[in-house]
Protein backbone atom coordinates (compact mmCIF):
# COMPACT_ATOMS: atom_id res chain seq x y z
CA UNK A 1 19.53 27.64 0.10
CA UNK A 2 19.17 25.89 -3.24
CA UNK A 3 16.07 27.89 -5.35
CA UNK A 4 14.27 24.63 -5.61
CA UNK A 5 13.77 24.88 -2.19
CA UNK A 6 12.58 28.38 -1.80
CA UNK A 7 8.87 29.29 -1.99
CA UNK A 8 7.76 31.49 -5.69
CA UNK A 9 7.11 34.88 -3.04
CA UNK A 10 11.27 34.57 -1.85
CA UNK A 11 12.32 33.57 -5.27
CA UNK A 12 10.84 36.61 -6.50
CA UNK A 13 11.75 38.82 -3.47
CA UNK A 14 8.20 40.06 -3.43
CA UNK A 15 8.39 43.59 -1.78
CA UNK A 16 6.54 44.65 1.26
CA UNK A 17 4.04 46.86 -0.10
CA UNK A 18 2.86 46.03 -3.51
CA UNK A 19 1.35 49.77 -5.06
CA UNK A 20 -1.22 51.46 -3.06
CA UNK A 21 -3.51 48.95 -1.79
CA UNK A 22 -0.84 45.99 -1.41
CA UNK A 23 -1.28 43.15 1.22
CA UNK A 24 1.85 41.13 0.65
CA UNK A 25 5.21 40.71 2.20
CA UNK A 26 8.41 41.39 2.86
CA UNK A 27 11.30 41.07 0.54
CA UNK A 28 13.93 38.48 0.59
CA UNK A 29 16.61 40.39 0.31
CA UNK A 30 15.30 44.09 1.06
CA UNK A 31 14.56 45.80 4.70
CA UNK A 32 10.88 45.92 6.09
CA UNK A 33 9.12 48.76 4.15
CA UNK A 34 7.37 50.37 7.05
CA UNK A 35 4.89 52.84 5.05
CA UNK A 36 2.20 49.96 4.95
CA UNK A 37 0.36 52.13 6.79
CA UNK A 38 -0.40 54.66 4.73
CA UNK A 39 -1.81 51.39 2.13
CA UNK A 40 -4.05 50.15 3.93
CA UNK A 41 -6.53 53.04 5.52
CA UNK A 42 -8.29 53.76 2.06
CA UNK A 43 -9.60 50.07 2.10
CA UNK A 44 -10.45 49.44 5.61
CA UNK A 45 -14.51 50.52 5.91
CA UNK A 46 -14.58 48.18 2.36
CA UNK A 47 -13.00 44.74 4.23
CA UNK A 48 -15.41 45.65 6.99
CA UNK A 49 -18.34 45.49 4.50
CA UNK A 50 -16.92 42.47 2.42
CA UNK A 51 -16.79 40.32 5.59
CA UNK A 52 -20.32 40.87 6.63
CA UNK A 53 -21.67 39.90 3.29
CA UNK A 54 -19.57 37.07 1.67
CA UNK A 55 -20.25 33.99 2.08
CA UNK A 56 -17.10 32.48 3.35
CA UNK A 57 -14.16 33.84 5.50
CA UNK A 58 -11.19 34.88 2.89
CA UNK A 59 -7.29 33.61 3.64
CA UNK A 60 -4.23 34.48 2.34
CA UNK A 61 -0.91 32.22 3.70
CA UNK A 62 2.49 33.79 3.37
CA UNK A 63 5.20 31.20 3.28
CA UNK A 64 8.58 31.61 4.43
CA UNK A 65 11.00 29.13 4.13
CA UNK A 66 12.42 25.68 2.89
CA UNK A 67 10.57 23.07 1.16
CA UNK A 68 8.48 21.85 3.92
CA UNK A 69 7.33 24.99 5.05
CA UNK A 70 6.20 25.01 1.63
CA UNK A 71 4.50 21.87 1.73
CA UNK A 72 3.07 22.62 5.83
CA UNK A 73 1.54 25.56 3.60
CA UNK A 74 -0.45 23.55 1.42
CA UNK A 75 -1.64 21.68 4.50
CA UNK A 76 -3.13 24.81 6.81
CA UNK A 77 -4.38 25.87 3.40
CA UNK A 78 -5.93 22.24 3.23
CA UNK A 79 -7.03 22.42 6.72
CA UNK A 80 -8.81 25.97 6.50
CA UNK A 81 -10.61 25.22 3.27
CA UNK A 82 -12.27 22.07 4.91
CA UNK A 83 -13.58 24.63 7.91
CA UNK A 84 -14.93 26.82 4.95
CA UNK A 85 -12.33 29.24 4.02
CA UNK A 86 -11.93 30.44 0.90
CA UNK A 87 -9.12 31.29 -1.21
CA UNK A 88 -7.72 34.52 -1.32
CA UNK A 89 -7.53 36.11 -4.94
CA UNK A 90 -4.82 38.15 -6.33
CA UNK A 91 -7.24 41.07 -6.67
CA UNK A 92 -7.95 41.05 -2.74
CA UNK A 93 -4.84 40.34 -1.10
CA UNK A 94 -3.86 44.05 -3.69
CA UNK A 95 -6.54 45.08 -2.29
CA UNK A 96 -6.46 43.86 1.60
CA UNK A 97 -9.45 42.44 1.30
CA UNK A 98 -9.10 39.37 3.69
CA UNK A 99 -10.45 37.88 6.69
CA UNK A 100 -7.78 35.86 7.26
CA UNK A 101 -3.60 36.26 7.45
CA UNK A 102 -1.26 32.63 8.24
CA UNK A 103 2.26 33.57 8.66
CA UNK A 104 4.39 30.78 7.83
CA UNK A 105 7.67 30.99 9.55
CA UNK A 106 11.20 29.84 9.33
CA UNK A 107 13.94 30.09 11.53
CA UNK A 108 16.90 28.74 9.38
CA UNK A 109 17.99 32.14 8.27
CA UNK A 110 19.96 34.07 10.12
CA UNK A 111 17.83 37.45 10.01
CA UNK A 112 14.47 34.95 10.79
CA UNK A 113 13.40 36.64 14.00
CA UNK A 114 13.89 40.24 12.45
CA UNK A 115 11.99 39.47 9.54
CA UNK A 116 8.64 37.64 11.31
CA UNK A 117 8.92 40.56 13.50
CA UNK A 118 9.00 43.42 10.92
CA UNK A 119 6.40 41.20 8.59
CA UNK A 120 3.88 41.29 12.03
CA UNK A 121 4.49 44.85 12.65
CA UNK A 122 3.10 45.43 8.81
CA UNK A 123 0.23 43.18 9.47
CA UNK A 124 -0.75 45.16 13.20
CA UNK A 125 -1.18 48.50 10.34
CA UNK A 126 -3.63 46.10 8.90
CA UNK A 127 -5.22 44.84 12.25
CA UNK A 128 -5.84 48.25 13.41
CA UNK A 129 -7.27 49.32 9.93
CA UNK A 130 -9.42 46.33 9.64
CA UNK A 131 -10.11 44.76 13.52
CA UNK A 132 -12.01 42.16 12.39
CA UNK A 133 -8.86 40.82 10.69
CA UNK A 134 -7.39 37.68 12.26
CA UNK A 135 -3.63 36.62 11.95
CA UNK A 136 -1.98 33.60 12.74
CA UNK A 137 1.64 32.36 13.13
CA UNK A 138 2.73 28.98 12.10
CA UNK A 139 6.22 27.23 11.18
CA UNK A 140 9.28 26.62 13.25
CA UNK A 141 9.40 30.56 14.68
CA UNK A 142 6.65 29.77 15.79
CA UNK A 143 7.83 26.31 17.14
CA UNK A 144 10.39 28.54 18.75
CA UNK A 145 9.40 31.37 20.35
CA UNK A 146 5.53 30.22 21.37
CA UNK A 147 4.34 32.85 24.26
CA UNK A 148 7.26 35.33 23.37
CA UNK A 149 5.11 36.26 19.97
CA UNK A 150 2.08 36.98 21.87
CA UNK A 151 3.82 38.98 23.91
CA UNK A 152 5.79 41.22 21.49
CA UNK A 153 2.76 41.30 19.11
CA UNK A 154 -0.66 40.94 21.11
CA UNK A 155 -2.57 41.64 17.72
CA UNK A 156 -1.57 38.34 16.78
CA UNK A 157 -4.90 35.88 17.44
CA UNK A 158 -3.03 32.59 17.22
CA UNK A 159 0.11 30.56 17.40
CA UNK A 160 0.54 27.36 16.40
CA UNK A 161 3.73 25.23 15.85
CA UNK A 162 4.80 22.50 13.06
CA UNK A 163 2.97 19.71 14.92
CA UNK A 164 -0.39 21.51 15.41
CA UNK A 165 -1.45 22.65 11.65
CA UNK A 166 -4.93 20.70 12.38
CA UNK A 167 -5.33 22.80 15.01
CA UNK A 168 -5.74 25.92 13.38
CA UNK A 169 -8.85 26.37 12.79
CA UNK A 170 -9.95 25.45 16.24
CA UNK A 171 -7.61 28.02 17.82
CA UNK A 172 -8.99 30.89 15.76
CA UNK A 173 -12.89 30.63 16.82
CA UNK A 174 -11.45 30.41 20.22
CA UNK A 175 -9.52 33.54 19.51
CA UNK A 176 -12.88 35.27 18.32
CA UNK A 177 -15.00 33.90 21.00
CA UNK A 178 -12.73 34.69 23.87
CA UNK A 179 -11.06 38.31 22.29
CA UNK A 180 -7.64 36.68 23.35
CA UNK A 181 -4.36 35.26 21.78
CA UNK A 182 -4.16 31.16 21.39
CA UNK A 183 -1.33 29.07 21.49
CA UNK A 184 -0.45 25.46 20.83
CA UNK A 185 2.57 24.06 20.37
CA UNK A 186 2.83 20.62 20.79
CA UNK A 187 6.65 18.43 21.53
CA UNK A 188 5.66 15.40 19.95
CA UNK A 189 4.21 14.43 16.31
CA UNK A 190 0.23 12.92 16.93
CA UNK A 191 -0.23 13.01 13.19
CA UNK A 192 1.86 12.80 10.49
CA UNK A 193 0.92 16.07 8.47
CA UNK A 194 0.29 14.24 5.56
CA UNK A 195 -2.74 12.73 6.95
CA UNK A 196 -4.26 16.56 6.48
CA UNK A 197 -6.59 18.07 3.91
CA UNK A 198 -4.31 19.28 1.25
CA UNK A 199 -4.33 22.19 -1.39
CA UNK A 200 -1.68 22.29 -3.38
CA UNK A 201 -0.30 24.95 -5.10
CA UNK A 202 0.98 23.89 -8.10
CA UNK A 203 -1.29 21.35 -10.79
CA UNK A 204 2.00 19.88 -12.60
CA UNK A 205 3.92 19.57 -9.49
CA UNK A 206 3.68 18.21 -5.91
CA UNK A 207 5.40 17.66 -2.70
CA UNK A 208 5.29 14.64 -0.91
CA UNK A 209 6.62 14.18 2.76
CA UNK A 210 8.50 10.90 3.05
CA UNK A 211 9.74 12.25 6.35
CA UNK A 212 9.83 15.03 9.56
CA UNK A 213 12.05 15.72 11.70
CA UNK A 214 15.95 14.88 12.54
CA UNK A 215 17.87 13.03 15.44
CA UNK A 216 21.18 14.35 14.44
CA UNK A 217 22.49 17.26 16.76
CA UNK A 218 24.59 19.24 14.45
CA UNK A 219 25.83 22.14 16.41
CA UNK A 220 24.82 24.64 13.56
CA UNK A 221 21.29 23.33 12.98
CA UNK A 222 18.16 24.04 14.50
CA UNK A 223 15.63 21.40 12.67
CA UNK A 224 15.79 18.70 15.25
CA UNK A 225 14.62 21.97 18.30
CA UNK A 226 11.79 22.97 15.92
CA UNK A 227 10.79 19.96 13.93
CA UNK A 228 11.56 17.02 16.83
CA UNK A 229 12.07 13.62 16.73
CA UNK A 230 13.01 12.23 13.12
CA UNK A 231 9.30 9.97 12.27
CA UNK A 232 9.15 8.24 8.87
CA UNK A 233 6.23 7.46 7.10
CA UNK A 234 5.79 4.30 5.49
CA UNK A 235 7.01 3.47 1.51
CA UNK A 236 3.15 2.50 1.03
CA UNK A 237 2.04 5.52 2.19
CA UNK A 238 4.48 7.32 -0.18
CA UNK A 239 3.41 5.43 -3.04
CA UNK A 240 -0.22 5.68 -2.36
CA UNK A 241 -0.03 9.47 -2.30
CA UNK A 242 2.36 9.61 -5.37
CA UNK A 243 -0.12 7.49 -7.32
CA UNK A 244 -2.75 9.56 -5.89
CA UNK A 245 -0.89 12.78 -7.49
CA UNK A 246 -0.15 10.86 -11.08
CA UNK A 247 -4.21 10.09 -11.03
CA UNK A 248 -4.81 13.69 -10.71
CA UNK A 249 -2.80 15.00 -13.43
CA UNK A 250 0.53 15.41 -11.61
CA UNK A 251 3.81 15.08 -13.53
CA UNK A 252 6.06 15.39 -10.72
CA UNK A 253 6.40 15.00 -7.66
CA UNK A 254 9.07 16.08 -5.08
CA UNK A 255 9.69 13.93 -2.02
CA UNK A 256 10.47 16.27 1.20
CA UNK A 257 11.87 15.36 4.23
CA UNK A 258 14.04 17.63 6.69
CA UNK A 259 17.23 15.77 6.80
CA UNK A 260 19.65 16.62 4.27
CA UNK A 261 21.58 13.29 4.30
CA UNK A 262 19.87 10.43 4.22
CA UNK A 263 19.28 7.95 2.04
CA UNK A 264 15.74 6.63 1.40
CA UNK A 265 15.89 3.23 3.08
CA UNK A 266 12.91 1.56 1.24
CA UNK A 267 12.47 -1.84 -0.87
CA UNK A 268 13.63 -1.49 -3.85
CA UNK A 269 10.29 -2.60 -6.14
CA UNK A 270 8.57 0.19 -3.97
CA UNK A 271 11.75 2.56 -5.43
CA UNK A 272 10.98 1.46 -8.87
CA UNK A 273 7.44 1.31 -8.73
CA UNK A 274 7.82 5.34 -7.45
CA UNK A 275 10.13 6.18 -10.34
CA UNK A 276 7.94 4.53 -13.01
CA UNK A 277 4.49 6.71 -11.45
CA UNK A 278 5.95 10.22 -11.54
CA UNK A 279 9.47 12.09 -12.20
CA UNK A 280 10.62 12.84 -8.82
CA UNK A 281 13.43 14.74 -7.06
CA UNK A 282 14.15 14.60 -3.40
CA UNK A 283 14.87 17.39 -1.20
C-alpha cells in the first residue's frame, strides 16, 4: 500500500502499549503485545472518577486502513462531536482516560481479522478495568463480519458498517440503556458520507470523497463486498467542498474514492476550476 495512503498511527507502526499507562494500538508490522493488562489497572478507579465529573464523554478513534478509512474517520469523529463528544488528548489516551474507543477497521490486509481481533482483546483489559468504557467497531471488518464480532468479543457495545457512520451515536445510548451489543450494517448507501459532520485531522490538508464503492468483481478484491455498489457524487458537490476547504485555510486537498482505476469523468471547466482552488492528488 502506497504511504500516502496509510493513516500517521501505521506509518509510524505505533506499538501496542505505549509506557505504563498507554491506550494505543497495535503495531503495523509487530505481533499483539498482550501485557496491556498489567497498563491499565493503576488508572482504572481515576477514568471512573473522570467520567462522573467532566463535562463531556471523551473519544479516541483508531484508524486502520486505506485512505477512506481515513477519511470515514474524520466523519464518526464529525458525527460524535455533534452528539457532544469531546476530543481525546494525547495526555489521556497515555493515560486511558476515555469514555469512548471507535475501532476503525480494514479488511484489505491479509492478517486484518487477526489484528481487529488481537487489538479487541487489548481493549476487553481495558473494559474490564474501566466498565463504564464503551467500544465500537466500524470500517469494512466490520462490514464483514457484523454478528460474528459480537459474538467473539461480547465487550464490544456496538457495530456499525461503512454505510451507517451516522448511526453511531444512536447505537451507543442504546448500548447503555439496554446493557447489550448493537449492530447495524446496512447493504445499500442512504447517504453519501460526505453529507456528515466532519473533523478533520489535518489543517493544511484534506480529503475529499469524489466517490464509494466499486462494480468491478476482481477476483482478488474485496471493496465492492464491503463498500457496495460504486455511487458518485456530483462535480458540484466536489467543488463546493474543495472551495469550502481553500476558505478555511486548506492548501490541499486529496480526492478519495475506492476504485483504483478510474478516471474522473467530469466537465472539464469543473477540472480546472478544482485545480486552480487547491493542489490536489487523487487516490
Amino acid at each position: 500500500m502506497n504511504e500516502d495512503m496509510m493513516t500517521r498511527a501505521e506509518r509510524l507502526g505505533i506499538a501496542a502499549v505505549n509506557g505504563a499507562d498507554g491506550l494505543t494500538v497495535e503495531s503495523a508490522t509487530e505481533p499483539v503485545d498482550n501485557s496491556v493488562a498489567d497498563s491499565v489497572t493503576g488508572s482504572a478507579k481515576d477514568s471512573l472518577t473522570n467520567l462522573a465529573r467532566r463535562d463531556k464523554p471523551v473519544y479516541y478513534v483508531h484508524t486502520l486502513g486505506c485512505q477512506m478509512n481515513a477519511h470515514d474517520s474524520e466523519r464518526i469523529a464529525g458525527v460524535l462531536e455533534a452528539d457532544g463528544y469531546a476530543k481525546a488528548s494525547e495526555e489521556q489516551i497515555k493515560s486511558s482516560d476515555v469514555d469512548l474507543i471507535v475501532l476503525n477497521t480494514c479488511a484489505v490486509r491479509e492478517n486484518a481479522t487477526s489484528r481487529m481481533y488481537g487489538t479487541l482483546g487489548q481493549y476487553a483489559e481495558l473494559k474490564r478495568a474501566n466498565p463504564n468504557l464503551q467500544i465500537a467497531v466500524g470500517g469494512c471488518m466490520a462490514q464483514k463480519d457484523r454478528q460474528r464480532i459480537t459474538e467473539q468479543a461480547p465487550w464490544v457495545d456496538a457495530v456499525f458498517g461503512t454505510k451507517n457512520i451516522g448511526s453511531l451515536t444512536a447505537l451507543l445510548h442504546e448500548a447503555r440503556r439496554t446493557h447489550a451489543p448493537q449492530v447495524e450494517v446496512a447493504t445499500e448507501l442512504q447517504e453519501f458520507p460526505s453529507e456528515l459532520p466532519t473533523v478533520r485531522a489535518s489543517k493544511a490538508s484534506a480529503w475529499v470523497s469524489i466517490s464509494v464503492g466499486c462494480n468491478n468483481t476482481c477476483t482478488f478484491c474485496i471493496v465492492p463486498a464491503v463498500r457496495g455498489k460504486e455511487r458518485d457524487r456530483r462535480p458540484g458537490e466536489i467543488l463546493a467542498e474543495v472551495e469550502n476547504c481553500v476558505a478555511r485555510g486548506i492548501k490541499r486537498s486529496y480526492l478519495a474514492l475506492d476504485k483504483t482505476s478510474t478516471p474522473m469523468d467530469m466537465p472539464q471547466e469543473t477540472a480546472t476550476h478544482l485545480a486552480n482552488s487547491s493542489s490536489m492528488r487523487t487516490y
